[in-house]
Structure formats: structure tokens, C-alpha cells
N, C-alpha and C. Protein backbone atom coordinates (compact mmCIF):
# COMPACT_ATOMS: atom_id res chain seq x y z
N UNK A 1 -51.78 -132.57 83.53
CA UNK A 1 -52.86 -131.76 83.00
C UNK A 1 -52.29 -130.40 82.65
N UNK A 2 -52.39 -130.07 81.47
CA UNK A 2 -52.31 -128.46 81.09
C UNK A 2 -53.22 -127.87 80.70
N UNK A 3 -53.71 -126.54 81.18
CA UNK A 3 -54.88 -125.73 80.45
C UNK A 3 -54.05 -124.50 80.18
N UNK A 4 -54.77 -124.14 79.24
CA UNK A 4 -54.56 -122.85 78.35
C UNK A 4 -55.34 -121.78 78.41
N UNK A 5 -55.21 -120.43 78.33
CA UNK A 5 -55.81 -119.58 78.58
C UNK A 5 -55.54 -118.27 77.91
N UNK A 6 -56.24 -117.68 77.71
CA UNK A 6 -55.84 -116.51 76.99
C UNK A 6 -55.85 -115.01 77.93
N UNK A 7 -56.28 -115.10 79.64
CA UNK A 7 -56.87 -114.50 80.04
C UNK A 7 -55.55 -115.10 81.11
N UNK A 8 -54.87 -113.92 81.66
CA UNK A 8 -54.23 -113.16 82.61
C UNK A 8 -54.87 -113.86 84.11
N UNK A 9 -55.85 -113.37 84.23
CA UNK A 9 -56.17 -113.13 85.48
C UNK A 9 -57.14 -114.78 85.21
N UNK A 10 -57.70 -115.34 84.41
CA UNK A 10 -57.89 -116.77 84.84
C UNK A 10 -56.93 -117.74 84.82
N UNK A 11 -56.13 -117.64 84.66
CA UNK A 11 -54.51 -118.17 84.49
C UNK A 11 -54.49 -118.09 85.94
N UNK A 12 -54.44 -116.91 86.72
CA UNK A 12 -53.79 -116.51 88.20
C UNK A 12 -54.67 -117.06 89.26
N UNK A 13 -55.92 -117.00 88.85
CA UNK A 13 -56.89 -117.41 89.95
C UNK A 13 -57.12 -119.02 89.68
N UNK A 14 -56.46 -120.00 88.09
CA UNK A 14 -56.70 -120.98 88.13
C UNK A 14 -55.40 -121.82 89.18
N UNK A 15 -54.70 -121.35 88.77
CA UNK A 15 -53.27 -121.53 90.02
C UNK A 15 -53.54 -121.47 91.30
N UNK A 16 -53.99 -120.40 91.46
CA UNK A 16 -54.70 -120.22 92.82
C UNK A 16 -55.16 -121.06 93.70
N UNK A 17 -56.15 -121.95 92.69
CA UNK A 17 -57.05 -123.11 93.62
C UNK A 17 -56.47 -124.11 93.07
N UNK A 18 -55.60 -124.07 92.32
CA UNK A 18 -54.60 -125.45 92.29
C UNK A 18 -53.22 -125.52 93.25
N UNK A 19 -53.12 -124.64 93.49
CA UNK A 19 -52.23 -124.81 94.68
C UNK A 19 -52.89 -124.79 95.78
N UNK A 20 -54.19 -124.30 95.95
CA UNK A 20 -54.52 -124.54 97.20
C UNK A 20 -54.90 -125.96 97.63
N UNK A 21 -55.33 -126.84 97.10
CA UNK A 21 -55.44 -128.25 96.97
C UNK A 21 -54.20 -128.96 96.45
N UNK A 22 -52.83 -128.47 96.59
CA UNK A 22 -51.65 -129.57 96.52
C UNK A 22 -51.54 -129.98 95.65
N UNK A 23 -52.01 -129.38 93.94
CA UNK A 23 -52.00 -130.09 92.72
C UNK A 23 -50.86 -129.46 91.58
N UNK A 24 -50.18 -128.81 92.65
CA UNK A 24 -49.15 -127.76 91.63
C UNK A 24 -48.44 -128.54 90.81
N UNK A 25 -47.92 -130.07 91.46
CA UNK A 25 -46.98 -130.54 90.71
C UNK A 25 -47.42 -131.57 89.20
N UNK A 26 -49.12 -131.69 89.43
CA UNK A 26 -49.81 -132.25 88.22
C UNK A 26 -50.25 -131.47 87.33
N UNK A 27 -50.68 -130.01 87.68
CA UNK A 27 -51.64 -129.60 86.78
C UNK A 27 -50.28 -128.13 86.99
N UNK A 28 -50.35 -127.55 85.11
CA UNK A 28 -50.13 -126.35 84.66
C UNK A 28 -50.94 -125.49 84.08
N UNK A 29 -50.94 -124.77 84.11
CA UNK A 29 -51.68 -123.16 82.76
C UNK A 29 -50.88 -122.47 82.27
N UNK A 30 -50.82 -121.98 81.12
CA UNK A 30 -50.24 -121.41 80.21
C UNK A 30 -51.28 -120.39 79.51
N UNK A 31 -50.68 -118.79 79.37
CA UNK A 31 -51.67 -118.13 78.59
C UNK A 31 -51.13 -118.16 77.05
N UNK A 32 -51.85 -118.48 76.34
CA UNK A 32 -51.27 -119.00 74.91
C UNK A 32 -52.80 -119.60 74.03
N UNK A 33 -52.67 -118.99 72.65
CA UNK A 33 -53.50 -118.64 71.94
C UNK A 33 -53.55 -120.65 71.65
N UNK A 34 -54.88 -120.86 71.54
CA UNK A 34 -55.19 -122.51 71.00
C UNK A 34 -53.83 -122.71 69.84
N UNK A 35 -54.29 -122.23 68.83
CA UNK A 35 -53.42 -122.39 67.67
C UNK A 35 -51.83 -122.12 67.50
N UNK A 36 -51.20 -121.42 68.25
CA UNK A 36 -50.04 -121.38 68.90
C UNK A 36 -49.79 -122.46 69.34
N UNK A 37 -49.92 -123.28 70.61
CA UNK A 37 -49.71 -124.00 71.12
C UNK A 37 -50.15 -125.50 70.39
N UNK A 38 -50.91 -125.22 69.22
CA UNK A 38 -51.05 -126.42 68.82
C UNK A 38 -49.81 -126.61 67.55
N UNK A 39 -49.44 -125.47 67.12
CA UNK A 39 -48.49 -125.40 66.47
C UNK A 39 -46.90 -126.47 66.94
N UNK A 40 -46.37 -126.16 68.19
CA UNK A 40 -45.17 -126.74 68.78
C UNK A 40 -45.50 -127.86 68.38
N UNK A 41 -44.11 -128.52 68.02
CA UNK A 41 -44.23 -129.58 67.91
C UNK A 41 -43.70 -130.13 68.95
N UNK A 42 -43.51 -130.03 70.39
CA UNK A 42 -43.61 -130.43 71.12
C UNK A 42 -45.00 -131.86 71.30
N UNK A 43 -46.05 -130.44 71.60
CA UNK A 43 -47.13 -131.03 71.33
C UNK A 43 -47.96 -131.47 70.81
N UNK A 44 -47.34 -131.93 69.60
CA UNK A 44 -47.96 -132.91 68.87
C UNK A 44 -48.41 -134.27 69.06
N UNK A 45 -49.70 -134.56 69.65
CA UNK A 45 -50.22 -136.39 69.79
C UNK A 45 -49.76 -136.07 71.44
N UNK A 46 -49.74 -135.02 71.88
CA UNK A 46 -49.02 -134.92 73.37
C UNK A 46 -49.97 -135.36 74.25
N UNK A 47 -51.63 -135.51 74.09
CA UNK A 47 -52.42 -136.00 75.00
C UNK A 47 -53.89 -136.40 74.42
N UNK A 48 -53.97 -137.71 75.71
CA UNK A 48 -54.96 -138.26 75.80
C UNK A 48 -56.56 -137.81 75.38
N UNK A 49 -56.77 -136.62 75.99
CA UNK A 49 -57.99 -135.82 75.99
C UNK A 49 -57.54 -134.06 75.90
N UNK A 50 -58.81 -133.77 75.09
CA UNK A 50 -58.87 -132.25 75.34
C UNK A 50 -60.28 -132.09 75.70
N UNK A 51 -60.19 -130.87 76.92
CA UNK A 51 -61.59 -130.57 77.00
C UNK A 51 -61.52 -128.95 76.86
N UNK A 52 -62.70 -128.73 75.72
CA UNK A 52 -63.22 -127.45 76.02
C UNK A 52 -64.06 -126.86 76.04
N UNK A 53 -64.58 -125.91 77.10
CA UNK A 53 -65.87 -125.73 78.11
C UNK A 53 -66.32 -124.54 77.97
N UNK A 54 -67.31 -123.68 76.99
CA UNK A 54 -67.84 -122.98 76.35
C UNK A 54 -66.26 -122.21 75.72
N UNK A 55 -65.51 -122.53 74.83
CA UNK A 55 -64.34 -121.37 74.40
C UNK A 55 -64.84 -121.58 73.24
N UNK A 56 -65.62 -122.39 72.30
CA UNK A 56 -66.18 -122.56 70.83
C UNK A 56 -66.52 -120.91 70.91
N UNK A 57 -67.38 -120.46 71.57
CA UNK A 57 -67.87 -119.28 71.18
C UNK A 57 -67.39 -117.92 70.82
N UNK A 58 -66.22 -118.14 71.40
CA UNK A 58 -65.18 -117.13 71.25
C UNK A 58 -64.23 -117.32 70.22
N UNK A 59 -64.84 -118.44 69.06
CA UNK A 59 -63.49 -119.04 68.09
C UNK A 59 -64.28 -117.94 66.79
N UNK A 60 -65.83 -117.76 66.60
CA UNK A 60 -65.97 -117.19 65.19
C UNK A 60 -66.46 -118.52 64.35
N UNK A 61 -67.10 -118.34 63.38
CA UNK A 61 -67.52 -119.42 62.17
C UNK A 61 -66.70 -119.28 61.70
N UNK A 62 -65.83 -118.63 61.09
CA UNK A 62 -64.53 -118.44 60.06
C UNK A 62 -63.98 -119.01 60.56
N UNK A 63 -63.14 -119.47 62.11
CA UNK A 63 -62.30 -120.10 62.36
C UNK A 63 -62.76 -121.52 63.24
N UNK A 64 -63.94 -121.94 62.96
CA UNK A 64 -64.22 -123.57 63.48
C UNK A 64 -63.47 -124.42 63.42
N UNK A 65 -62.97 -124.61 61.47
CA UNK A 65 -62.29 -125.53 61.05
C UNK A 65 -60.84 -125.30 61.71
N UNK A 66 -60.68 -124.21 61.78
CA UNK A 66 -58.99 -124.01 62.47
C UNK A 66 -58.43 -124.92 63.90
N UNK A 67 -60.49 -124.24 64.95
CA UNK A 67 -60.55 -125.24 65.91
C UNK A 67 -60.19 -126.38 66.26
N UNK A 68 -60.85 -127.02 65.07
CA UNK A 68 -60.88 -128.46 64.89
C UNK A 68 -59.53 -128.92 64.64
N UNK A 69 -58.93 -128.76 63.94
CA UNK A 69 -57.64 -128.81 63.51
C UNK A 69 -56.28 -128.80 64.68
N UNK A 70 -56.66 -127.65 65.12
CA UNK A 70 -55.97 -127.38 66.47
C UNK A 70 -55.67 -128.25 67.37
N UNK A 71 -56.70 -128.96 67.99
CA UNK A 71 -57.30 -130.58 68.56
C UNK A 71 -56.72 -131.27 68.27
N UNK A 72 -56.70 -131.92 66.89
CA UNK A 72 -56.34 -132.48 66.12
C UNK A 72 -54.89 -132.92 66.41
N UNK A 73 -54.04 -131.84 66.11
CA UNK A 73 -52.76 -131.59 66.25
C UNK A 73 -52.16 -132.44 67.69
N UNK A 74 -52.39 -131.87 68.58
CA UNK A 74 -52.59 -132.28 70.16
C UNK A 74 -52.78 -133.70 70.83
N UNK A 75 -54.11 -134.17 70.00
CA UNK A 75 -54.38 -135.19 70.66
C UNK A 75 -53.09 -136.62 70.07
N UNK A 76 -53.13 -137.35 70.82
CA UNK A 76 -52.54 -138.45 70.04
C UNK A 76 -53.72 -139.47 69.72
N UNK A 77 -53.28 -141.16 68.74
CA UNK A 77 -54.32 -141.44 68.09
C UNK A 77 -55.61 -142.03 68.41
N UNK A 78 -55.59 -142.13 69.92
CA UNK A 78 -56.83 -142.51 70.37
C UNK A 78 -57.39 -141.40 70.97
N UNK A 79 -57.00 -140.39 71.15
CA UNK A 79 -57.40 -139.33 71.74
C UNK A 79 -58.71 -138.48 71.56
N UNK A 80 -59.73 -138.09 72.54
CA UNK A 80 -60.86 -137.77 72.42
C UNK A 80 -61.18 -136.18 72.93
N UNK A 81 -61.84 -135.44 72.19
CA UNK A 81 -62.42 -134.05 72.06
C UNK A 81 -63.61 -134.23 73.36
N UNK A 82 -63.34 -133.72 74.38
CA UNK A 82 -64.54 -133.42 75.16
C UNK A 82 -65.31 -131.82 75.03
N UNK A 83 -66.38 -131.53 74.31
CA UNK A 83 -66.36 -130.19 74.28
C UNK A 83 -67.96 -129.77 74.81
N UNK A 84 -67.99 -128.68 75.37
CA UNK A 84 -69.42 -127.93 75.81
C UNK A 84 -69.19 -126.95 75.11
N UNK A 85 -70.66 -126.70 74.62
CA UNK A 85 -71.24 -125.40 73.93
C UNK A 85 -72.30 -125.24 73.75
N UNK A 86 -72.64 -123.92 73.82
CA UNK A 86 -74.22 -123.53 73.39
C UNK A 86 -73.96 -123.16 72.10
N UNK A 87 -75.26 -123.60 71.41
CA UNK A 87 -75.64 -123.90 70.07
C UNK A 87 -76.66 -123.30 69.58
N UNK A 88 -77.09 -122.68 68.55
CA UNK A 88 -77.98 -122.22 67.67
C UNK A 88 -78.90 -123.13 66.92
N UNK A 89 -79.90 -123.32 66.88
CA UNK A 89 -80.49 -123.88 66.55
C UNK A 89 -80.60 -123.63 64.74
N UNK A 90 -80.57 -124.84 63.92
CA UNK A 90 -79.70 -125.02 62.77
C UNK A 90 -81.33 -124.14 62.12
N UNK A 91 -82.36 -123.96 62.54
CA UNK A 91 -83.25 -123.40 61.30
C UNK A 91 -83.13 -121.62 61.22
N UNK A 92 -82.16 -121.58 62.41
CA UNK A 92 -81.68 -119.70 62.50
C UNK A 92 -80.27 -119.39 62.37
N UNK A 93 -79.49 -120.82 62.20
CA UNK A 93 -78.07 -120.56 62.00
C UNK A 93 -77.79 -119.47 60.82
N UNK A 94 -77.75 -119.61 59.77
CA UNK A 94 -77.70 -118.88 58.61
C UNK A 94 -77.73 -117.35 58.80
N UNK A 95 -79.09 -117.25 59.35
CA UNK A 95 -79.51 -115.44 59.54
C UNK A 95 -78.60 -115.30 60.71
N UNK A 96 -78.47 -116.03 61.66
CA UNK A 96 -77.64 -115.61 63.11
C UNK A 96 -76.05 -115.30 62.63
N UNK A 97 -75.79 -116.04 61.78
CA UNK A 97 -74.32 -115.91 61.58
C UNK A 97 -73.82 -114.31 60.42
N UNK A 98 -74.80 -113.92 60.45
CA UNK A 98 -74.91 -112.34 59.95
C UNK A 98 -75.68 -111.25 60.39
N UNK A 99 -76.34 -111.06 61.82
CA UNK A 99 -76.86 -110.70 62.11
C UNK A 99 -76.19 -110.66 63.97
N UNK A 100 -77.10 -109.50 64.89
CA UNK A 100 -76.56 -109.27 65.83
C UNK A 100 -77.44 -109.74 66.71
N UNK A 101 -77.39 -109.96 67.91
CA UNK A 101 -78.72 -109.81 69.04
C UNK A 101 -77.91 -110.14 70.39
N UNK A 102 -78.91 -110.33 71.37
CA UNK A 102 -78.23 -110.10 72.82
C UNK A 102 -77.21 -110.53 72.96
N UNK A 103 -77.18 -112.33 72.77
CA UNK A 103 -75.89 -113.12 72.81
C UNK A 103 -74.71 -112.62 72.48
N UNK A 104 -74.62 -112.08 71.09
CA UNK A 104 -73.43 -112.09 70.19
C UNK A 104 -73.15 -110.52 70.91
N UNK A 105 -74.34 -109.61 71.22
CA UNK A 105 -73.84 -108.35 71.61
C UNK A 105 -73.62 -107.66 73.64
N UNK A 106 -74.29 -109.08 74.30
CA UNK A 106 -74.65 -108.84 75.98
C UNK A 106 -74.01 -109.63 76.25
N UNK A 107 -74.12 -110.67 76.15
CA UNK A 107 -73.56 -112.03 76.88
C UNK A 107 -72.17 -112.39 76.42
N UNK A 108 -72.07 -112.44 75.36
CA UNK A 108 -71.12 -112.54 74.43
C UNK A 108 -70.74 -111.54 73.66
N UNK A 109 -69.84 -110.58 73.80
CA UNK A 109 -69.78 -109.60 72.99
C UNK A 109 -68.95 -110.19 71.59
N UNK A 110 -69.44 -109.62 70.60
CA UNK A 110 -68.14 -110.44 69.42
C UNK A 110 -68.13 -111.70 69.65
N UNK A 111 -68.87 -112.50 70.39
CA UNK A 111 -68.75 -114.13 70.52
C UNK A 111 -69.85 -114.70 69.32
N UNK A 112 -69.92 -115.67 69.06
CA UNK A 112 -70.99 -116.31 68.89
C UNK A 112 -71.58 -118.09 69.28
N UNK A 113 -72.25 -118.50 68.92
CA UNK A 113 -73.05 -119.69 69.29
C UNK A 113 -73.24 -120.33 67.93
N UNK A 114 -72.08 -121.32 67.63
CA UNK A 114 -72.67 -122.25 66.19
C UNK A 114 -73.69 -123.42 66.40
N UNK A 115 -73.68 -123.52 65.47
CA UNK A 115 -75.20 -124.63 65.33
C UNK A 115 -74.41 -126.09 65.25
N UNK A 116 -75.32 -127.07 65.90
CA UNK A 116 -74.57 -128.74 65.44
C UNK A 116 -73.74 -128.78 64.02
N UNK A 117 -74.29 -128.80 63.53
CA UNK A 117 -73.78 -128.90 61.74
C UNK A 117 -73.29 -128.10 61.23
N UNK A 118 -72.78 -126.60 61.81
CA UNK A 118 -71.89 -126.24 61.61
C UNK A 118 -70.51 -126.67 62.28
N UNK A 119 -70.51 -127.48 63.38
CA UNK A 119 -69.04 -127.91 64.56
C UNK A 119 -69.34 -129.18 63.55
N UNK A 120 -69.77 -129.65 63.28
CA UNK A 120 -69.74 -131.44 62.47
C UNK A 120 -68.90 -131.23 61.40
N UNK A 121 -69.21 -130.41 60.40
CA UNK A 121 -68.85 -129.94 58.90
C UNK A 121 -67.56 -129.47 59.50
N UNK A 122 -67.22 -128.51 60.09
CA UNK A 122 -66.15 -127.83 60.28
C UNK A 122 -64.85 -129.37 61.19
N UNK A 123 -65.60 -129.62 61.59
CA UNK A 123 -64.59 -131.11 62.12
C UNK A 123 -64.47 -131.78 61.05
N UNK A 124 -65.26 -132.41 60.05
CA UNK A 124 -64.84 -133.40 59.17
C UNK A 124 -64.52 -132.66 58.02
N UNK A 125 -64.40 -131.38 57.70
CA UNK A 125 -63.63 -131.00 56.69
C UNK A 125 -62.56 -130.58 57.16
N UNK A 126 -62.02 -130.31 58.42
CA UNK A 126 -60.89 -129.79 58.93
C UNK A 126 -59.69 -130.68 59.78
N UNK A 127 -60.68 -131.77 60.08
CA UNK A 127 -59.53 -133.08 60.74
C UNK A 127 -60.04 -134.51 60.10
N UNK A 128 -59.91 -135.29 61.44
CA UNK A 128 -59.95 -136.64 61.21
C UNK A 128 -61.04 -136.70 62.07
N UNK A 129 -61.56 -136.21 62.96
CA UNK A 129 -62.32 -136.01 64.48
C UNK A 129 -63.72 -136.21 64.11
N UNK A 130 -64.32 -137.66 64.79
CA UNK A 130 -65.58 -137.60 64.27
C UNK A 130 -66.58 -137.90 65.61
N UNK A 131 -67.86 -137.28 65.50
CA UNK A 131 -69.06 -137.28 66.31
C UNK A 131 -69.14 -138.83 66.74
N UNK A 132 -68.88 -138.74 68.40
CA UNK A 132 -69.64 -139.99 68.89
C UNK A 132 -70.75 -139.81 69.70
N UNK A 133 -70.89 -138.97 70.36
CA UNK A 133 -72.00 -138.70 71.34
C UNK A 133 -72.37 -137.04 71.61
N UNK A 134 -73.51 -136.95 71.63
CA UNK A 134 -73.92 -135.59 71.76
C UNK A 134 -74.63 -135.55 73.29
């Protein structure tokens, strides 16, 4: 297992409780930008599954398709996208994706929340990666 991180100190505290449960020698972290690391060709088709667990929000609409792509790169050919996210509801996507409010400015600063059909579109124009279960 490898996770990635962009964050210092969740890197340190994810180690943390992986060594405290005896898992040092299965599981790594690395702080390293998605797209970086999907770049190596090391890791290319390098694994089974990816999971990722609200980081959509922190990718931007401009860079979905990059997302997707990223994945892409990584997985090998049976390989499956496990992903969580909160979502916008598609009849406010449009105005939300130009506009500010708590989320994008309290909860999420500079983050945002895409809508279904924007992660669908941005996957099938950007990979091979297609919707099996929501």
C-alpha cells in the first residue's frame, strides 16, 4: 500500500499509526503532488486500486480531467478508482463554479465541490475510466 500526501504533518502522523500497529513493512507515504507521481514511470499500471477520500475538492474544475488521467496512469488494466466526495448538486453547479460561499470560502478554502457530471465528463473525456456504481 502507498499513500500520497501533500501535507507534511499527515504524512508524519500517518506513519505514526502505521507503525504503531506493525504495518511499516506493508504500507508507505510519500509527500508528492498526484500528478508527479503519476508521471514516473515506475508507476505506471503499478496498482490494483486507488482510493481517494475527499482530495477531489482540492483538485479545482480546471484540473478534474488531469485527475482522472492521473488514475489512469497508475492503475493497471483491471484496476478500479475508489473515490469519496461531496458534490454539488448539478442544478447549481454552473453558478457555484463562479461564485463563492461558505464551502469554497470556511470549510474549504480555495477548495471546491463538483457536481456528478462534472467527475463523469471529466473521466470520459480524460481517460478510459468509466462509472460503475455510485
Amino acid at each position: 500500500v502507498t499513500g500520497i500526501t501533500l501535507s507534511v504533518e499527515q504524512k508524519a502522523l500517518a506513519e505514526e499509526r502505521v507503525a504503531k500497529e506493525g504495518l511499516t513493512s506493508l504500507i508507505t507515504f510519500e509527500v508528492v503532488d498526484y500528478r508527479t507521481f503519476a508521471r514516473r514511470k515506475e508507476n505506471r499500471g503499478r496498482f490494483d486500486r486507488v482510493i481517494s477520500c475527499e482530495m477531489i475538492e482540492a483538485v479545482g474544475h480546471e484540473h478534474l480531467g488531469e485527475f482522472f488521467w492521473a488514475v489512469e496512469q497508475v492503475l493497471n488494466h483491471s484496476g478500479v478508482l475508489v473515490m469519496e466526495a461531496i458534490t454539488t448538486p448539478e442544478s447549481r453547479y454552473e453558478t457555484y463554479i463562479r461564485t463563492t460561499d461558505f464551502i469554497n470560502t470556511v470549510i474549504f478554502p480555495g477548495g471546491f465541490c463538483p457536481s456528478l457530471h462534472a467527475l463523469v465528463d471529466a473521466s470520459y473525456k480524460w481517460s478510459t475510466l468509466t462509472l460503475e456504481h455510485i
